[in-house]
N, C-alpha and C. Protein backbone atom coordinates (compact mmCIF):
# COMPACT_ATOMS: atom_id res chain seq x y z
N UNK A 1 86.87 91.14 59.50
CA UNK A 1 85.73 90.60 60.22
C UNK A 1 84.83 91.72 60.75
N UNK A 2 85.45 92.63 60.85
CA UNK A 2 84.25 94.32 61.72
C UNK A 2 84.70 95.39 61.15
N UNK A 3 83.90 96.21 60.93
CA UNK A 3 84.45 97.30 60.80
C UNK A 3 83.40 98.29 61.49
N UNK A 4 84.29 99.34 62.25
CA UNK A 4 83.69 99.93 63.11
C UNK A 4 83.61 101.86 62.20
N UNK A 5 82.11 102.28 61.79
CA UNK A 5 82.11 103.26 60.98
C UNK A 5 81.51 104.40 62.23
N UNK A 6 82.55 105.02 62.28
CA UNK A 6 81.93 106.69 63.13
C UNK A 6 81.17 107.92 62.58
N UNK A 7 80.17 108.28 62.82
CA UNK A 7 79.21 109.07 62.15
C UNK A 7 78.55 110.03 63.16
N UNK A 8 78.94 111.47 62.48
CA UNK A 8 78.61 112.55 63.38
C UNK A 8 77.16 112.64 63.01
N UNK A 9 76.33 111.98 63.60
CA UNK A 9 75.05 112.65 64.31
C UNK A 9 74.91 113.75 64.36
N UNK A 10 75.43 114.73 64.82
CA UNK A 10 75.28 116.08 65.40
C UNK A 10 75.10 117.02 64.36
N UNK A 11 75.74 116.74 63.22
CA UNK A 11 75.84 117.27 61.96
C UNK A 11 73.82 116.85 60.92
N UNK A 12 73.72 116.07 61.47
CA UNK A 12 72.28 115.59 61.22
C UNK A 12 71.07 116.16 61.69
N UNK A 13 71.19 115.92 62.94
CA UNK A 13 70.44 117.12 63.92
C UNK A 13 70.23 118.16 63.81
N UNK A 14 71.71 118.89 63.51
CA UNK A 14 71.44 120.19 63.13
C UNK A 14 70.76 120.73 61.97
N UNK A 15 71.34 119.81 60.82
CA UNK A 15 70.44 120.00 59.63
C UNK A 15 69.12 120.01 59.88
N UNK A 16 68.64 118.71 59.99
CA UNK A 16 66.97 118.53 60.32
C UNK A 16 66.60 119.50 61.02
N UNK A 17 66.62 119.99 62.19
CA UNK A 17 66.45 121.08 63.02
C UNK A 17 66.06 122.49 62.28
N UNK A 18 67.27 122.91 60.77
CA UNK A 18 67.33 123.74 60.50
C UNK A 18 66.36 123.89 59.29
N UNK A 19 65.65 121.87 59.27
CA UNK A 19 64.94 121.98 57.75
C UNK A 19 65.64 121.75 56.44
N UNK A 20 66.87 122.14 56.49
CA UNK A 20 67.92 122.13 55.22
C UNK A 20 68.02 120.63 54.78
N UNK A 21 68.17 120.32 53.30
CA UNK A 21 67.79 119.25 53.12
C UNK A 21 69.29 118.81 51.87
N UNK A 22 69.84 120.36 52.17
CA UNK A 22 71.03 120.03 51.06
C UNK A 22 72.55 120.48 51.90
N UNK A 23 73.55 120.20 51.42
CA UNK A 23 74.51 120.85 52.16
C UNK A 23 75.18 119.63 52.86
N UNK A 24 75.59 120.30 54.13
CA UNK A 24 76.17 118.98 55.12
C UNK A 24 75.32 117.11 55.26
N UNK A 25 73.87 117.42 55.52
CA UNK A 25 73.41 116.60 55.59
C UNK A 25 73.73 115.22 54.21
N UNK A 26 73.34 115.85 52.71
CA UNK A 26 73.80 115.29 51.29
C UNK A 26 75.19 115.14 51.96
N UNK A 27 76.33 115.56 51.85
CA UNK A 27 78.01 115.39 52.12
C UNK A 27 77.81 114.11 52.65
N UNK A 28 76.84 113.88 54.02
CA UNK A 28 77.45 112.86 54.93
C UNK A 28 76.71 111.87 54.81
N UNK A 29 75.18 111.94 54.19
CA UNK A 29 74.54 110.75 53.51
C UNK A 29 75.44 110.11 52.57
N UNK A 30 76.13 110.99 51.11
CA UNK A 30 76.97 110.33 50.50
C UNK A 30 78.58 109.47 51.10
N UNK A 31 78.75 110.52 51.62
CA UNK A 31 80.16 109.78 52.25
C UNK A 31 79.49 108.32 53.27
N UNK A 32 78.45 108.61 53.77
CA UNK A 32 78.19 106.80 54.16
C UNK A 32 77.66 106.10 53.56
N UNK A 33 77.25 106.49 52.16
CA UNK A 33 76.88 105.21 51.53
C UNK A 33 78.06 104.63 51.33
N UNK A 34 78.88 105.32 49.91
CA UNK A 34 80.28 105.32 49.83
C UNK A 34 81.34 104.60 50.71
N UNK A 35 81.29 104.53 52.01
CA UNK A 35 81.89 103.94 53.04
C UNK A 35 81.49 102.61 53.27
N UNK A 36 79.92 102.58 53.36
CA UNK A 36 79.39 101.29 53.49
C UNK A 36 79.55 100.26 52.60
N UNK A 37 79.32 100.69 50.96
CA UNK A 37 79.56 100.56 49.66
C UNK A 37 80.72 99.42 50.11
N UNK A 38 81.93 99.95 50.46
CA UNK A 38 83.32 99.65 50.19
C UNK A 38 83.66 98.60 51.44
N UNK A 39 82.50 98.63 52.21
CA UNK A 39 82.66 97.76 53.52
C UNK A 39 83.31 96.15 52.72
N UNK A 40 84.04 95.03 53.57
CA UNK A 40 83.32 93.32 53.15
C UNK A 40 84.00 92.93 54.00
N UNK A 41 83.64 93.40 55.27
CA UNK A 41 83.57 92.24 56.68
C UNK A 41 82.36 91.77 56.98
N UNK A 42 81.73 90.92 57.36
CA UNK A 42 80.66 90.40 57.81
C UNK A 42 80.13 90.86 59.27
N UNK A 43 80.90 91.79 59.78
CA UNK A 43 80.18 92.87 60.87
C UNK A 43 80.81 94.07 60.68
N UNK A 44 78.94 95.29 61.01
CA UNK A 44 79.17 96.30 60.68
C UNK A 44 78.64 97.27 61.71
N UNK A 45 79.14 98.00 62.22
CA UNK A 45 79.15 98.38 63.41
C UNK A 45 79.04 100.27 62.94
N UNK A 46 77.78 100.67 63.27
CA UNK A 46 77.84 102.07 63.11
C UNK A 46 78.16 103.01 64.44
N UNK A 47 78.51 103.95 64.61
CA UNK A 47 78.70 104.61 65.87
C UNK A 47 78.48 106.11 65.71
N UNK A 48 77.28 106.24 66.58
CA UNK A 48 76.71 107.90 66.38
C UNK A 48 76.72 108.26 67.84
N UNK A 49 76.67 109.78 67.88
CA UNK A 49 76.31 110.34 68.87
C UNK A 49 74.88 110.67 69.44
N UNK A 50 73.89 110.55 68.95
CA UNK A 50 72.36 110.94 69.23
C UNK A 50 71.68 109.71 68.34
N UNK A 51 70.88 108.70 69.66
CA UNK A 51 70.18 107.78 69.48
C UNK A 51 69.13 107.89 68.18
N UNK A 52 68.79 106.74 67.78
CA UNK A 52 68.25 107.36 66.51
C UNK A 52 66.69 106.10 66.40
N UNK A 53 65.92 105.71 67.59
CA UNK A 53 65.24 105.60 68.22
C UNK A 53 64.76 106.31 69.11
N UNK A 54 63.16 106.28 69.39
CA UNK A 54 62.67 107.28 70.63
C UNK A 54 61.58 106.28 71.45
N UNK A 55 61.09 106.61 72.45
CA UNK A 55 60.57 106.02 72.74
C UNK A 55 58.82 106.55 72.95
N UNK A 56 58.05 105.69 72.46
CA UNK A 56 56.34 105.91 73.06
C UNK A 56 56.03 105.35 73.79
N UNK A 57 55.55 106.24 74.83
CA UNK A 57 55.26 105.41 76.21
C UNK A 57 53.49 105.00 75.77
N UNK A 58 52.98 103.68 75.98
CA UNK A 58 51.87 103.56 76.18
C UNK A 58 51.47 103.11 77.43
N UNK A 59 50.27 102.84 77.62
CA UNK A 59 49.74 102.74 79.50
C UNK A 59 50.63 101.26 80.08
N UNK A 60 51.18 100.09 78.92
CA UNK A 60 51.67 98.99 79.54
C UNK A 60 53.27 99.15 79.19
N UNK A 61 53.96 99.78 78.41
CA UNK A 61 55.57 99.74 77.94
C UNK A 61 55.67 100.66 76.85
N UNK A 62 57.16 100.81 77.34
CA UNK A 62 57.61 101.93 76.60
C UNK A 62 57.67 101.04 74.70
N UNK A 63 57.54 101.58 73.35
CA UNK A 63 57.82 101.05 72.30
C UNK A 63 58.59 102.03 71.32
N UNK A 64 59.38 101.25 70.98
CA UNK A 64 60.59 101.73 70.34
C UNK A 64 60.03 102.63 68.95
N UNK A 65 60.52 103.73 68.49
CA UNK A 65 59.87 104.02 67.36
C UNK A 65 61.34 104.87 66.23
N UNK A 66 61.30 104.50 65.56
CA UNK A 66 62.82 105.24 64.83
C UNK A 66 62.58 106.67 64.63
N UNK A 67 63.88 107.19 64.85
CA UNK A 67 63.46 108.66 64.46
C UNK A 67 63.81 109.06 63.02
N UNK A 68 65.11 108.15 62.93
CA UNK A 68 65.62 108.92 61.05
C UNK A 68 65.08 107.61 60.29
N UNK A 69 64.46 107.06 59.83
CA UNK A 69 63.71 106.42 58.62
C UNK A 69 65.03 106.19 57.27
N UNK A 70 65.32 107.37 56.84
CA UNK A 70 66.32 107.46 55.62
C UNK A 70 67.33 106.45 56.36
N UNK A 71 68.35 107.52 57.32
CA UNK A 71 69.20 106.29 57.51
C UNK A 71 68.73 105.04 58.12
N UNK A 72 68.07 104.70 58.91
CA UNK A 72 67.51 102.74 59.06
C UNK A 72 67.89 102.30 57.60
N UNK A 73 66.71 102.73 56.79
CA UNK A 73 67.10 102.31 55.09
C UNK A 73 68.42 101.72 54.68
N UNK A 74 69.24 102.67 55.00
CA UNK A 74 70.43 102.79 54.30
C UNK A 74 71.45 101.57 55.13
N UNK A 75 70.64 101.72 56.46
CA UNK A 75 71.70 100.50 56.88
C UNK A 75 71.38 99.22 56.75
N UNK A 76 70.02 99.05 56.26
CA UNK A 76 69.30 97.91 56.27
C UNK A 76 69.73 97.16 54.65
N UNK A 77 70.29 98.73 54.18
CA UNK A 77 70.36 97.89 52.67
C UNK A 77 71.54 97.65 52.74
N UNK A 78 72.79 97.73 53.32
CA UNK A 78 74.05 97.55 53.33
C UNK A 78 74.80 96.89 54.56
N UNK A 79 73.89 96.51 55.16
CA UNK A 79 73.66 95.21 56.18
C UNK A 79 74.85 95.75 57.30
N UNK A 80 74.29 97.00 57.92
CA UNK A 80 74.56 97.37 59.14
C UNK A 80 74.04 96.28 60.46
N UNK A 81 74.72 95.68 61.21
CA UNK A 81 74.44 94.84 62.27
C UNK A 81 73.96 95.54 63.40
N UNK A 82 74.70 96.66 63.70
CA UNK A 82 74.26 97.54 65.28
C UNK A 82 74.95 99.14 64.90
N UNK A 83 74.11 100.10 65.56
CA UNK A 83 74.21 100.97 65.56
C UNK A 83 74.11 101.45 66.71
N UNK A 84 75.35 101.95 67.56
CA UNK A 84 75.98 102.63 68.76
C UNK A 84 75.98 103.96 68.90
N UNK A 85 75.14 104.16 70.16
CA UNK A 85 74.98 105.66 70.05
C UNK A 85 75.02 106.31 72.10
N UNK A 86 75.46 107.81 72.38
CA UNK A 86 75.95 107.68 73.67
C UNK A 86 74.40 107.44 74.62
N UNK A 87 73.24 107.72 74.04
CA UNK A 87 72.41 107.63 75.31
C UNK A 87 70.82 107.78 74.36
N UNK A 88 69.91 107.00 75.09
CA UNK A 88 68.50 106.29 74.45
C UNK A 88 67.53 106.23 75.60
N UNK A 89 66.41 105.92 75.39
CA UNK A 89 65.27 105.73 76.18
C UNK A 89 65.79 104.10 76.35
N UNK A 90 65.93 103.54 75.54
CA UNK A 90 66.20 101.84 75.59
C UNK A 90 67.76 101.47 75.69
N UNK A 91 68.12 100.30 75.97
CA UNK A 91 69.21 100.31 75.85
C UNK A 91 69.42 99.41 74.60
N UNK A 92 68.37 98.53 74.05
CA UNK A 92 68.85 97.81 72.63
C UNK A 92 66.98 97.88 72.30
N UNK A 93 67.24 98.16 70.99
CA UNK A 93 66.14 98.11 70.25
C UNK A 93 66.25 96.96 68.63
N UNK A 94 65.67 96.33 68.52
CA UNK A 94 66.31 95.38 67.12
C UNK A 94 64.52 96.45 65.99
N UNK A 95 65.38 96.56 64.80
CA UNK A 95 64.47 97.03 63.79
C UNK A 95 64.95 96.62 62.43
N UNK A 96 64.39 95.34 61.63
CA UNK A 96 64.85 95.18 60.39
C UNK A 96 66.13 94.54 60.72
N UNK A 97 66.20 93.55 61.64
CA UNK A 97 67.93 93.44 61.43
C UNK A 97 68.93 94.04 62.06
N UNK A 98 68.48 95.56 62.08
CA UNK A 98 69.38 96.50 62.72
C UNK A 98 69.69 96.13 63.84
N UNK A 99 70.41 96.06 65.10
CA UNK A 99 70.12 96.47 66.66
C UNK A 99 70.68 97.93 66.85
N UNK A 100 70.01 98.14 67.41
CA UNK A 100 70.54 99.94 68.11
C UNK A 100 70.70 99.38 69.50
N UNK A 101 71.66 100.12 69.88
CA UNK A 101 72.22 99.83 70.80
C UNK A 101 72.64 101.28 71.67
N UNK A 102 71.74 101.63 72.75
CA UNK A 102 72.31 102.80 73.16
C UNK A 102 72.80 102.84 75.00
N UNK A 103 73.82 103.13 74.98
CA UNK A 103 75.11 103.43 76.13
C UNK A 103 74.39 104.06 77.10
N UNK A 104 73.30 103.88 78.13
CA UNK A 104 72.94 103.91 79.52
C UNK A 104 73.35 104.15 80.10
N UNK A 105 73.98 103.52 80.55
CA UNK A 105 74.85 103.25 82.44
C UNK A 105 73.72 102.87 82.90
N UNK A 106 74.33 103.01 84.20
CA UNK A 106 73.80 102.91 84.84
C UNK A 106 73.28 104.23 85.57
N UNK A 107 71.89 104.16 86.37
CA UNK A 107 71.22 105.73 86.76
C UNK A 107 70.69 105.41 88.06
N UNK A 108 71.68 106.70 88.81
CA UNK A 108 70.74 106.53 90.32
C UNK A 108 69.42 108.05 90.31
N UNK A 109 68.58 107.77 90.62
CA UNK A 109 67.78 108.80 90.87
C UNK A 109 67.50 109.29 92.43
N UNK A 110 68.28 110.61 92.12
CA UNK A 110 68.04 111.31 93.82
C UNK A 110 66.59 112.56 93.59
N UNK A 111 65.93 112.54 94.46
CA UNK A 111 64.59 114.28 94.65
C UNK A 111 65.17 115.03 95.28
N UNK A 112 65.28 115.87 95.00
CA UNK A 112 65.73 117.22 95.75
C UNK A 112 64.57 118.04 95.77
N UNK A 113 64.42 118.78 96.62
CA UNK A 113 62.76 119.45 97.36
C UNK A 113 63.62 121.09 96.90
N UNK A 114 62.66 121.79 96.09
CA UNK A 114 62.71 123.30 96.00
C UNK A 114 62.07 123.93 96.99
N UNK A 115 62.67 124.35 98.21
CA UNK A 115 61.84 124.76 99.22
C UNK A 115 61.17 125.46 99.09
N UNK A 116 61.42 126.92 98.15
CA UNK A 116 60.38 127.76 97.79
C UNK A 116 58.93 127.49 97.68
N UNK A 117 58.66 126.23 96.92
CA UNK A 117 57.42 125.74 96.51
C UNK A 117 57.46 124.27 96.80
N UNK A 118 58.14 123.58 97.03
CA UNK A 118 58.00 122.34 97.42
C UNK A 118 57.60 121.63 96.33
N UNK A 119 58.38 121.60 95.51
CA UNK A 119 58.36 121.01 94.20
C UNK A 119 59.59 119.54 94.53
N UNK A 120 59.78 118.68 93.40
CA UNK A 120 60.74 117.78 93.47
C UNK A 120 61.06 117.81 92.40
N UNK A 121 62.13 117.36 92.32
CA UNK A 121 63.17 117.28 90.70
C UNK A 121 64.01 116.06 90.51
N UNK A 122 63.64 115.41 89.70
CA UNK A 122 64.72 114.13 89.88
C UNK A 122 65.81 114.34 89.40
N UNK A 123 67.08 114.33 89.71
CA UNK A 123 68.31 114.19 89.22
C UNK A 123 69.03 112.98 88.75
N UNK A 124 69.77 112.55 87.73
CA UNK A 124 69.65 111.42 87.55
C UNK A 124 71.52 111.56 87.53
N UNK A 125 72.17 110.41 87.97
CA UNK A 125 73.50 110.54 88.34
C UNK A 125 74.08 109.19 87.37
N UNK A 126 74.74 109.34 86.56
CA UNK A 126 75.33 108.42 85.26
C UNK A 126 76.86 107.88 86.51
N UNK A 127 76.77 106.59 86.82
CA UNK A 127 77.67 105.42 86.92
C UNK A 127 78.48 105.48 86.24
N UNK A 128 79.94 105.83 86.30
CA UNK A 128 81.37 105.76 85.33
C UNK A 128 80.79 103.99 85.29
N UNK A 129 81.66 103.88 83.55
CA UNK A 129 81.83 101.90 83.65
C UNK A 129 82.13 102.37 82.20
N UNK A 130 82.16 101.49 81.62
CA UNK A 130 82.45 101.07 79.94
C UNK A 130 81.84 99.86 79.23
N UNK A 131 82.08 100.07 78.01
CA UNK A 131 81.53 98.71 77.29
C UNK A 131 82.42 97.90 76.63
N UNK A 132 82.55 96.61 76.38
CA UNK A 132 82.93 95.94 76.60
C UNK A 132 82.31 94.91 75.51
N UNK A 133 82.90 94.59 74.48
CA UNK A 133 82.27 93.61 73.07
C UNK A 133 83.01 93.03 72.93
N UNK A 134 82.46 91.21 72.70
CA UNK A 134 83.27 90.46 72.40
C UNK A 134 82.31 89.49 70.83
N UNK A 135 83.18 89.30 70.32
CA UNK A 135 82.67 89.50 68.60
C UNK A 135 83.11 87.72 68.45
N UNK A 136 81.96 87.06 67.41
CA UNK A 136 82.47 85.77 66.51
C UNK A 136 81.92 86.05 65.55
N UNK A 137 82.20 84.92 64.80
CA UNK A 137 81.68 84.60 63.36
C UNK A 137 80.20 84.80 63.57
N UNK A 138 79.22 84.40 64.53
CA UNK A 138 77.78 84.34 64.78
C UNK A 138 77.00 85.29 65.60
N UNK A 139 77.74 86.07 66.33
CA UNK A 139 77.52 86.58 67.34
C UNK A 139 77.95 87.72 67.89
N UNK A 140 77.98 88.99 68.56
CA UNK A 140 78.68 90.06 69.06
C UNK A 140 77.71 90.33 70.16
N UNK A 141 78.55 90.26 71.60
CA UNK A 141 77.76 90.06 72.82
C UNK A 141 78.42 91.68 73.59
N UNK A 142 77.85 92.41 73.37
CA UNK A 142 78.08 93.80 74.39
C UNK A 142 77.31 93.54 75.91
N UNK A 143 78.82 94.32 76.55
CA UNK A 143 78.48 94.49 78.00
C UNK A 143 78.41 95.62 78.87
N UNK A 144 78.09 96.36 79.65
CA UNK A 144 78.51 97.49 80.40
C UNK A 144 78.81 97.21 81.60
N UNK A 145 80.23 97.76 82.16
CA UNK A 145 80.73 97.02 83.04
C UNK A 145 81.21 98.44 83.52
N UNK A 146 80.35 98.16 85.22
CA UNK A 146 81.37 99.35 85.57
C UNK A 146 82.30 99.81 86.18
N UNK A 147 82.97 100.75 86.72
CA UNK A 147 84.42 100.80 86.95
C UNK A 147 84.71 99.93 88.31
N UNK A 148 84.08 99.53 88.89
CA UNK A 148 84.30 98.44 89.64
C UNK A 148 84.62 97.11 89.07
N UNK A 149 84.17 97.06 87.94
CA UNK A 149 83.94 95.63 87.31
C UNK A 149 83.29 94.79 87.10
N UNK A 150 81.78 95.30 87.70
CA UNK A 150 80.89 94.47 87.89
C UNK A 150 79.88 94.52 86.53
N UNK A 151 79.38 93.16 86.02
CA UNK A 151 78.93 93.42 84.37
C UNK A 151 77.03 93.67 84.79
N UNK A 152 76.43 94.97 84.61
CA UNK A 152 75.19 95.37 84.65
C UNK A 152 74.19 95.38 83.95
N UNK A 153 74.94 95.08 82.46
CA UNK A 153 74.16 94.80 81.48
C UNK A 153 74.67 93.78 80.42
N UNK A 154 73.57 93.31 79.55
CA UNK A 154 74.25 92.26 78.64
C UNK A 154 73.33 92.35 77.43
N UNK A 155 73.99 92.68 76.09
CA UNK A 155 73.34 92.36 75.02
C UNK A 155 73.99 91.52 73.71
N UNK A 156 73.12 90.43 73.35
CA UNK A 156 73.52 89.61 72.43
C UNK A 156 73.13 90.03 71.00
N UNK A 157 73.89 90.20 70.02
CA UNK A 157 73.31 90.21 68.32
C UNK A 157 73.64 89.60 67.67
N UNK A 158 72.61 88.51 67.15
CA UNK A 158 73.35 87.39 66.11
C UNK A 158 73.56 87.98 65.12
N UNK A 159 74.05 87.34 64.00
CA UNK A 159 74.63 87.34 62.84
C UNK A 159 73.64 87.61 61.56
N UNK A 160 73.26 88.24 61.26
CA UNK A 160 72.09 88.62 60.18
C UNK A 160 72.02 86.73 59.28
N UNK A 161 71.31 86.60 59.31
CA UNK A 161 70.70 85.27 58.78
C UNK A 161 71.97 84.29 59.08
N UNK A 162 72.01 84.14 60.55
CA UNK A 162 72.37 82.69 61.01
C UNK A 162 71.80 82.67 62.49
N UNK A 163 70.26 83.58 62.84
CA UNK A 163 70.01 83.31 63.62
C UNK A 163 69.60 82.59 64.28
N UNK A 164 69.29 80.83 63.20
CA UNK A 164 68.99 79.81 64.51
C UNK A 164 70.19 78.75 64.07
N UNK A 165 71.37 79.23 63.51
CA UNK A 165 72.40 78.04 63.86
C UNK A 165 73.13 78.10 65.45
């Protein structure tokens, strides 16, 4: 019924970063097609480390914009459901089907004053909690719940074409 595929991001990044267009990056494009290829559960669950959405702020809301193009593709053609990643401008973005889904917390923001110059700096303080998915035939409803227990967030993803049964 799921299968949950882990994919080093980091190994991506670095490539792109470096421009290189052969090497590690080819290895791990092939090994996930290959993987995906061989998938036949009806949920498919990717899990990266570096969000793969960004965000453009315009004067009324932030809008979601993808950053890797190739892979969206690749999951769109092999009917990736959500793609999990540790931290995003958004916390769910839907593109093609896809949902991205990126791990927040929760954020307190404290200013701290540089006395020297009297500057401010926001610090932003990440809430311990976890997530929390509960999966059907139609549906996979993620939660972030945090170590208290209390549920702070909620996201629903239907089922790639059974979204109005």
């Amino acid at each position: 019924m799921l299968d949950i595929i882990g994919l080093n991001t980091s190994s991506l990044q670095d490539t792109e970063l470096a421009g290189s267009s052969s090497g590690t990056r080819d290895r791990l494009s092939n090994w996930l097609t290959r993987t995906l290829k061989a998938t036949i559960s009806s949920w498919r669950v990717v899990v990266g480390f570096h969000p793969l959405v960004a965000c453009e702020e315009d004067e009324e809301q932030s809008v979601a914009k993808l950053i890797n193009e190739p892979l969206h593709q690749k999951f769109v053609k092999f009917g990736v459901n959500v793609y999990l990643s540790q931290q995003g401008c958004l916390s769910y973005a839907l593109q093609d089907s896809v949902a991205y889904i990126s791990y927040l917390g929760l954020t307190k923001q404290k200013f701290l004053s540089d006395s020297a110059n009297e500057r401010y700096q926001a610090r932003k303080e990440m809430t311990n909690g976890f997530l929390l998915h509960r999966l059907n035939s139609l549906e996979m409803v993620t939660y972030f719940v945090t170590s208290a227990g209390e549920i702070v967030n909620k996201i629903v993803v239907r089922q790639r074409g059974r979204e109005i049964m």
